[in-house]
Protein backbone atom coordinates (compact mmCIF):
# COMPACT_ATOMS: atom_id res chain seq x y z
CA UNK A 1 10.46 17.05 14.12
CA UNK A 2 9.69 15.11 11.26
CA UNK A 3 12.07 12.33 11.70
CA UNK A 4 10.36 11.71 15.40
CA UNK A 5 7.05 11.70 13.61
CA UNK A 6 8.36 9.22 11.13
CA UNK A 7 9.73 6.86 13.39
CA UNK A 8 6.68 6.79 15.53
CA UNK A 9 4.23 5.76 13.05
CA UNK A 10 6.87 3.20 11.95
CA UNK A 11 6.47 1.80 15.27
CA UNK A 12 2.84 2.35 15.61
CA UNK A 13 2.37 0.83 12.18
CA UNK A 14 4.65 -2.84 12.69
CA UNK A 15 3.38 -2.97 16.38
CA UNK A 16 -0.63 -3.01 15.41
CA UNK A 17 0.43 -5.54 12.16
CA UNK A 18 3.39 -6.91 13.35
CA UNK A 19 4.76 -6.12 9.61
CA UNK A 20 7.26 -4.06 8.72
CA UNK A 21 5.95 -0.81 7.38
CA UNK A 22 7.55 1.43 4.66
CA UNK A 23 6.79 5.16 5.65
CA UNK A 24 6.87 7.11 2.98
CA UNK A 25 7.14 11.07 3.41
CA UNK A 26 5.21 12.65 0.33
CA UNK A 27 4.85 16.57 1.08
CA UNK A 28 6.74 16.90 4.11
CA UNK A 29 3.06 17.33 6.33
CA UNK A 30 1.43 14.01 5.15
CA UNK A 31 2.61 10.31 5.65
CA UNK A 32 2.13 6.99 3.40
CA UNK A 33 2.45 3.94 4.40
CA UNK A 34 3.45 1.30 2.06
CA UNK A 35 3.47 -2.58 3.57
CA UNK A 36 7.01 -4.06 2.73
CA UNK A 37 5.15 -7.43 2.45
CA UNK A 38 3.50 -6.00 -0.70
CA UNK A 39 7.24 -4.00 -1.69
CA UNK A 40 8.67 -7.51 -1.76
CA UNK A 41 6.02 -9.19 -4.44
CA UNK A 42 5.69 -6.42 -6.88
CA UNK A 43 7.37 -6.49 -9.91
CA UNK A 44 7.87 -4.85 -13.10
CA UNK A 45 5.02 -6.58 -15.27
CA UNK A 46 7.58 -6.68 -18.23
CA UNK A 47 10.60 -8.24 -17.00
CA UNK A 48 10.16 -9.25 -13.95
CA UNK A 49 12.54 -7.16 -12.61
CA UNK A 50 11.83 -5.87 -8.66
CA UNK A 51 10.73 -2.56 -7.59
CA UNK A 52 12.21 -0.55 -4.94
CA UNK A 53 10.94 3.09 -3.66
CA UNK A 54 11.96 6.74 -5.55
CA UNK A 55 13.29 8.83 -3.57
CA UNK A 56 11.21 11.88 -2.69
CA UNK A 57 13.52 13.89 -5.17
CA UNK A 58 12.75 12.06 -8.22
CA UNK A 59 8.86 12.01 -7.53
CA UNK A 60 9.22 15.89 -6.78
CA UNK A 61 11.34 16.25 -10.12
CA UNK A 62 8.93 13.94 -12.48
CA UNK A 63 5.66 15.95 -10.53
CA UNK A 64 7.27 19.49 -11.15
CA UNK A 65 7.74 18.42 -15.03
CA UNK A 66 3.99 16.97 -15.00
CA UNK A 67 3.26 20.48 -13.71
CA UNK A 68 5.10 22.07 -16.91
CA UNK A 69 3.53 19.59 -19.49
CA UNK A 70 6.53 18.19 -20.11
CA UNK A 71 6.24 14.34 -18.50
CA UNK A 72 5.13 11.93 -20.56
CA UNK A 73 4.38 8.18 -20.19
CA UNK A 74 5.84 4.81 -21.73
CA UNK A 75 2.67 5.05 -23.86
CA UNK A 76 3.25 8.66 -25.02
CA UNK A 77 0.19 10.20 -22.75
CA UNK A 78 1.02 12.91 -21.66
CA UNK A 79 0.95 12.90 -17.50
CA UNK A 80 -1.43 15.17 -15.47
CA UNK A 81 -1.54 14.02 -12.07
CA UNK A 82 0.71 14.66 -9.22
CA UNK A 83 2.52 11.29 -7.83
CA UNK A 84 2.13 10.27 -4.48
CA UNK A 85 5.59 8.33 -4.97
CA UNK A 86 6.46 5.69 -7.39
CA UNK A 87 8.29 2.07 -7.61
CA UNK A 88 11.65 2.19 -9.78
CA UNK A 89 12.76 -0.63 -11.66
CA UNK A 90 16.38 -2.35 -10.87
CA UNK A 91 17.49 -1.54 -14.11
CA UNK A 92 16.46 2.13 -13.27
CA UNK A 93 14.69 2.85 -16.65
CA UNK A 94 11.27 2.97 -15.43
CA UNK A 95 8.75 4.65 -12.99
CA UNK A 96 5.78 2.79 -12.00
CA UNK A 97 3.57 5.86 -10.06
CA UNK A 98 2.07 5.98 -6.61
CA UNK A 99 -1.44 7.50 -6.89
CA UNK A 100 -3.86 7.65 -3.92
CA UNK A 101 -1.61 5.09 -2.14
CA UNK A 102 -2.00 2.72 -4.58
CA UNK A 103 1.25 1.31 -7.37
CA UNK A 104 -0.22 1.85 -10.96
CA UNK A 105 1.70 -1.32 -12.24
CA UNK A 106 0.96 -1.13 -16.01
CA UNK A 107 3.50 -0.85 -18.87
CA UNK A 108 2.06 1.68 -20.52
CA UNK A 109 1.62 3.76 -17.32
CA UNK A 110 5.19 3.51 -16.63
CA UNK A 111 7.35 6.81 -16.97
CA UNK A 112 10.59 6.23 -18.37
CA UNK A 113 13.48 7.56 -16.69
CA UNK A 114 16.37 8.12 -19.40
């Protein structure tokens, strides 16, 4: 069961850091973790603004339209790659991507959402 999974790498994760962890499911077989320490400092690098997760739906959404060509980037790039996950702004008008674990926190990286 997935959720049984989940929940025991959560605990396997904040017992050997005693941090909180941030599991994040990406393909329904793998797992990311995501420290919340680090959730909690990031910030959009225009306005300040915090970050909080997309849910798996939007990342499977934005990837599916990457897939079709039809995703493009606050810089007008068209993107390629397949998200891991991504950071949303408050305002929810941007997408910062998760690639190889790691936030890609740069404006013109961001994938706007409206």
């Amino acid at each position: 069961d997935n959720q049984q999974v989940a929940l025991s790498l959560f605990d396997a994760a904040s017992h050997a850091t005693n941090q909180t962890t941030v599991i994040v499911l990406t393909d329904g077989r793998s797992w990311k973790m995501i420290d919340s320490e680090l959730l909690e400092i990031l910030a959009c690098p225009e306005t300040k603004e915090p970050v909080k997760l997309a849910e798996q739906s939007l990342i499977d959404d934005l990837n599916a339209k990457a897939e079709r060509g039809e995703l493009t980037n606050r810089a007008g790039e068209k993107v390629e790659r397949q998200m891991d996950g991504g950071l949303v702004r408050e305002d929810g008008k941007f997408l910062y991507p998760i690639e190889d674990e790691i936030p890609i926190m740069l404006i013109d990286e961001a994938i706007p959402l409206n």
